[in-house]
Protein backbone atom coordinates (compact mmCIF):
# COMPACT_ATOMS: atom_id res chain seq x y z
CA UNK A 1 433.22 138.02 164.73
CA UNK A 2 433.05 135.23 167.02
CA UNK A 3 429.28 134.12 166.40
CA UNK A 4 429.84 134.62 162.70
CA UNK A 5 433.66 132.68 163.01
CA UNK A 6 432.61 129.66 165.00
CA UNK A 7 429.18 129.12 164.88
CA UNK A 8 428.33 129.91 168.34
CA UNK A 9 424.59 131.01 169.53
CA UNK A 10 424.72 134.33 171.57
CA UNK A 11 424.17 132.50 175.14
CA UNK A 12 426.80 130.23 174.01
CA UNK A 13 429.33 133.01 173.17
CA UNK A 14 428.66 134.88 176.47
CA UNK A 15 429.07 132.45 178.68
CA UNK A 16 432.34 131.04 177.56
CA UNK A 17 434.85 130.57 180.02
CA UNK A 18 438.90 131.77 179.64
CA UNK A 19 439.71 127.76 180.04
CA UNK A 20 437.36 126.74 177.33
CA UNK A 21 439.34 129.15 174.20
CA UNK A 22 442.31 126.90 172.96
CA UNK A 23 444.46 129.44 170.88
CA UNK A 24 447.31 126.83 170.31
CA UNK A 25 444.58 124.40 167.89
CA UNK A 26 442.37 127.14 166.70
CA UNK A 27 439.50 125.68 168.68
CA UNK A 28 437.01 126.54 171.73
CA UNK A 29 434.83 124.23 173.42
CA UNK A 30 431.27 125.14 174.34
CA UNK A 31 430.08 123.74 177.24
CA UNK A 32 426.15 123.15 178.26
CA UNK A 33 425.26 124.42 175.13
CA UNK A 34 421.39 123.54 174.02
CA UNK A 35 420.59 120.67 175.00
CA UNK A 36 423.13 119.97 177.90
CA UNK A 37 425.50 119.12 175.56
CA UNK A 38 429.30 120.15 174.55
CA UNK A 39 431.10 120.32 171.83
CA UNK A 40 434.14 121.64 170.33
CA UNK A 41 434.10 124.18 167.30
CA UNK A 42 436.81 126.39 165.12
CA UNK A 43 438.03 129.69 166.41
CA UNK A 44 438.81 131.84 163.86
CA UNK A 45 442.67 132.77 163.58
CA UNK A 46 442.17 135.93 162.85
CA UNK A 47 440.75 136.81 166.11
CA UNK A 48 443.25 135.21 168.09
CA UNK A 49 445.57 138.61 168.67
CA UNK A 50 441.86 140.79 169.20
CA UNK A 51 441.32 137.90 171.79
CA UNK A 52 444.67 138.25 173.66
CA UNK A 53 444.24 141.55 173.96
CA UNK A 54 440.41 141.69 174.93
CA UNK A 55 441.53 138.91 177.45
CA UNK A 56 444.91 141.06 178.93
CA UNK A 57 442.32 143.84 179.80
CA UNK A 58 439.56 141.49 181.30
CA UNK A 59 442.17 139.98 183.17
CA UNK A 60 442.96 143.20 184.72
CA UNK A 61 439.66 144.08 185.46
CA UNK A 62 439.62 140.35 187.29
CA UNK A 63 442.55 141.24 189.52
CA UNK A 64 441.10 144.53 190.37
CA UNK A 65 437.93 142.60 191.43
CA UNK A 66 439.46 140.14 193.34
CA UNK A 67 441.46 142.81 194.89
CA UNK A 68 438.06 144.77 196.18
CA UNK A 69 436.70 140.90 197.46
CA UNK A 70 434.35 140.54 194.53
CA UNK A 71 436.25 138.62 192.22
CA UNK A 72 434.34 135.32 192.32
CA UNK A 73 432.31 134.04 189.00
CA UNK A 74 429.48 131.95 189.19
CA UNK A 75 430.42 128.32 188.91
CA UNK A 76 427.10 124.98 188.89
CA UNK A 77 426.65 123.99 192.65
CA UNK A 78 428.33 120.70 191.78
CA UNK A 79 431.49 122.49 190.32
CA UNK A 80 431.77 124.83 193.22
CA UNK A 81 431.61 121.98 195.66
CA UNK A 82 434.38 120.45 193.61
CA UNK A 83 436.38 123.25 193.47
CA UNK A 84 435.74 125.61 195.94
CA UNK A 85 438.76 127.96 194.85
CA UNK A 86 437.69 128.04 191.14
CA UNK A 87 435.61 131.05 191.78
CA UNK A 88 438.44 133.36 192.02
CA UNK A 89 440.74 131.09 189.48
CA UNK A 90 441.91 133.17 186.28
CA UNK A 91 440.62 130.52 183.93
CA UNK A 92 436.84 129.92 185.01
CA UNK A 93 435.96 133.83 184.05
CA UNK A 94 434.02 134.85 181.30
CA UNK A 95 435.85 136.00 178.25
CA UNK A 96 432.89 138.34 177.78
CA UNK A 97 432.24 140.03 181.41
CA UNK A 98 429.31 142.18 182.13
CA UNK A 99 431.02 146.22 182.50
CA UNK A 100 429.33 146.19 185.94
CA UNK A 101 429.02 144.05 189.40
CA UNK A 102 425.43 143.00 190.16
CA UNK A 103 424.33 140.77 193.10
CA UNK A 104 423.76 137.24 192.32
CA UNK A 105 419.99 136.33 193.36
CA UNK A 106 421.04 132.64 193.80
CA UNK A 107 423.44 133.32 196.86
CA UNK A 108 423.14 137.27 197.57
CA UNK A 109 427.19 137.34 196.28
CA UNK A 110 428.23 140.39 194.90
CA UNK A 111 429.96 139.66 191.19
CA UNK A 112 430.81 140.18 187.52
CA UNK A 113 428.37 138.12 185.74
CA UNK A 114 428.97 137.38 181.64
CA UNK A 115 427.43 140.45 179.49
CA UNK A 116 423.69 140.73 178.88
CA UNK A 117 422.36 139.50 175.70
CA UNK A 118 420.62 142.52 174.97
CA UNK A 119 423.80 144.89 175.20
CA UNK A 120 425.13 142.70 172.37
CA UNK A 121 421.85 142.43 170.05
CA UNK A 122 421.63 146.15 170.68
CA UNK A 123 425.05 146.54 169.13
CA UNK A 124 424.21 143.68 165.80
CA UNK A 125 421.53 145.58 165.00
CA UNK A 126 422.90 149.52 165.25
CA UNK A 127 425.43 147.67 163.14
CA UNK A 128 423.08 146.17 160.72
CA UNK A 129 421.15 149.62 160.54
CA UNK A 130 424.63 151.46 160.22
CA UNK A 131 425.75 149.23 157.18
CA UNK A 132 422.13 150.09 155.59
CA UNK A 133 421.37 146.06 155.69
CA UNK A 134 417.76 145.96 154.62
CA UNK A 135 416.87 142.28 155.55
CA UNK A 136 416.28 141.38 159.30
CA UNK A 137 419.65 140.98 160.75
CA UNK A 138 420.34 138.96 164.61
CA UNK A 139 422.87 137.59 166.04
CA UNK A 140 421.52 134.30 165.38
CA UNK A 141 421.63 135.69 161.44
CA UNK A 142 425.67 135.53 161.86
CA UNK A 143 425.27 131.37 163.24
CA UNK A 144 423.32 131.42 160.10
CA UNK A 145 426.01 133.04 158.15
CA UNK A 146 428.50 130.25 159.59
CA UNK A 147 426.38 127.28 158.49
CA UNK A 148 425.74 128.72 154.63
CA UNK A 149 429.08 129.85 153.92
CA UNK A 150 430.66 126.84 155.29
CA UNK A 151 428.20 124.68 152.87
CA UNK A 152 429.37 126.82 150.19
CA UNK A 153 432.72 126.42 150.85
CA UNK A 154 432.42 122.50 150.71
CA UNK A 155 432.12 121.59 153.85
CA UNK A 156 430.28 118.57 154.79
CA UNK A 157 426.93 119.15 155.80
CA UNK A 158 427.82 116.18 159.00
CA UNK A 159 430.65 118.53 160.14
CA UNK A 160 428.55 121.50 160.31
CA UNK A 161 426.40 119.71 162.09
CA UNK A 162 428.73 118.72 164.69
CA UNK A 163 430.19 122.74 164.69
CA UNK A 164 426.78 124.17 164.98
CA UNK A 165 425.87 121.12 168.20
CA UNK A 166 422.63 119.89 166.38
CA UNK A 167 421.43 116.94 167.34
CA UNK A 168 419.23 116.20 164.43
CA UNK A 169 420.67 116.14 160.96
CA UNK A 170 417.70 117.37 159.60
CA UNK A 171 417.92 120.82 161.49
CA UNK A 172 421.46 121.27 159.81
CA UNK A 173 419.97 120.13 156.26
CA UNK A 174 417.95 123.58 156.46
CA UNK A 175 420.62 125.18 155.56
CA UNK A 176 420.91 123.18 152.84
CA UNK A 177 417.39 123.72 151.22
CA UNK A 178 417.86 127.21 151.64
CA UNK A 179 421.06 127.29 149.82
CA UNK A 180 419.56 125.00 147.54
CA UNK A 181 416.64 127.62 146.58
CA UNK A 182 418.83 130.30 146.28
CA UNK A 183 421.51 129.21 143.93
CA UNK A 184 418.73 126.84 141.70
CA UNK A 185 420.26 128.50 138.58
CA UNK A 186 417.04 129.74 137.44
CA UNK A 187 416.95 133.18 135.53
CA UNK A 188 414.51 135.84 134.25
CA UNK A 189 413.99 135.54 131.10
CA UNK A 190 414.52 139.31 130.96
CA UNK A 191 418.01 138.40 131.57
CA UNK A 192 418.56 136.38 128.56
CA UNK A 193 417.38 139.08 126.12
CA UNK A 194 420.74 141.09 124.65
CA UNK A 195 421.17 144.50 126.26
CA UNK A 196 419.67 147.34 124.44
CA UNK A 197 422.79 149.34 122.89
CA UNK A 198 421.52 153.00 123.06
C-alpha cells in the first residue's frame, strides 16, 4: 500500500527511517533517493492506524534489541560521526526491519538491517499470481500505478513529477503518452454495430 499510496520505489520504501513518516501532515520524506536527492511525498491516510501499529511492534522488537546490545542501525559515516548516539535512537530505525540480525560487512557490527528487496517482490508477485493478474506485475508496477491514477485524477503532471523525485520532466511525461494511448477514444467498429437480439 505504501509504494502504490506515495509513489515510493522499493529501495526507497525499505529504507525509510521512523523520523522521516510525518503522520500529523500526511507526508514522508525520502531521503537519498535516486539520484542523491530528497524529497517529500503524500502518505496515504488510510495507512496511518496500519502504520502505528506496524511501528508499536517494531518498536518493541527495537527495545528487545537494544536490550541484547544489538540495537544499533546503520547510519552514513558522516551521520554517525555527527551523532554518535543515533544508532540506538528510536527515530533513525527502519520502519520496515529485516525479521533477522545479520552482521554488517562494513564494520563487523551485529544488527537489524531494513528488509530485503526480494522478501517483498516475492510477496507482489504471489499476490499478483493469487489475484489471477495476467499482465507482468512489480513493485515498481504499483509506482506506476501512483503516477497514472494520479494523472487521471487531475493532477498536474509537474506535481507528479516532484512526488515520483524525477529530475527530468520528460521521464514523468511517459506516463502521460501511455495514458494518452490508452484512453485515445478509438473503438472497433464491431462495437458500433447494434447487438444481435436472439
Amino acid at each position: 500500500m505504501l509504494l502504490y499510496g506515495s509513489g515510493l520505489r522499493l529501495s526507497e520504501a525499505l529504507r525509510l527511517r521512523v523520523k522521516e513518516l510525518d503522520v500529523g501532515t500526511s507526508r514522508l520524506h525520502v531521503r537519498d533517493g535516486k539520484g542523491g536527492t530528497d524529497r517529500t511525498t503524500v502518505l496515504l491516510e488510510r495507512l496511518h492506524g496500519p502504520l502505528r501499529r506496524h511501528l508499536k511492534t517494531v518498536k518493541a522488537q527495537h527495545e528487545a534489541d537494544c536490550a541484547d546490545g544489538v540495537g544499533g542501525v546503520y547510519l552514513p559515516d558522516s551521520l554517525a560521526e555527527k551523532y554518535p548516539n543515533a544508532a540506538t535512537e528510536w527515530r533513525w530505525q527502519y520502519v520496515f526491519p529485516s525479521t533477522t540480525l545479520s552482521e554488517d560487512p562494513r564494520s563487523g557490527a551485529v544488527r537489524r538491517h531494513h528488509r530485503s528487496d526480494s522478501a517483498v517482490q516475492r510477496a507482489v508477485k504471489k499476490a499478483a499470481d493469487a489475484a489471477a493478474i495476467e499482465k507482468h506485475a512489480t513493485c515498481h508496477t504499483l509506482r506506476h500505478s501512483f503516477a497514472t491514477h494520479r494523472l487521471q485524477d487531475g493532477t498536474d503532471v509537474r506535481s507528479i513529477q516532484k512526488l515520483l523525485g524525477h529530475e527530468q520532466l520528460r521521464t514523468t511525461m511517459q506516463y502521460v503518452h501511455v495514458l494518452e494511448q490508452s484512453s485515445d477514444g478509438v473503438t472497433s467498429p464491431l462495437d458500433t454495430l447494434p447487438e444481435d437480439p436472439a
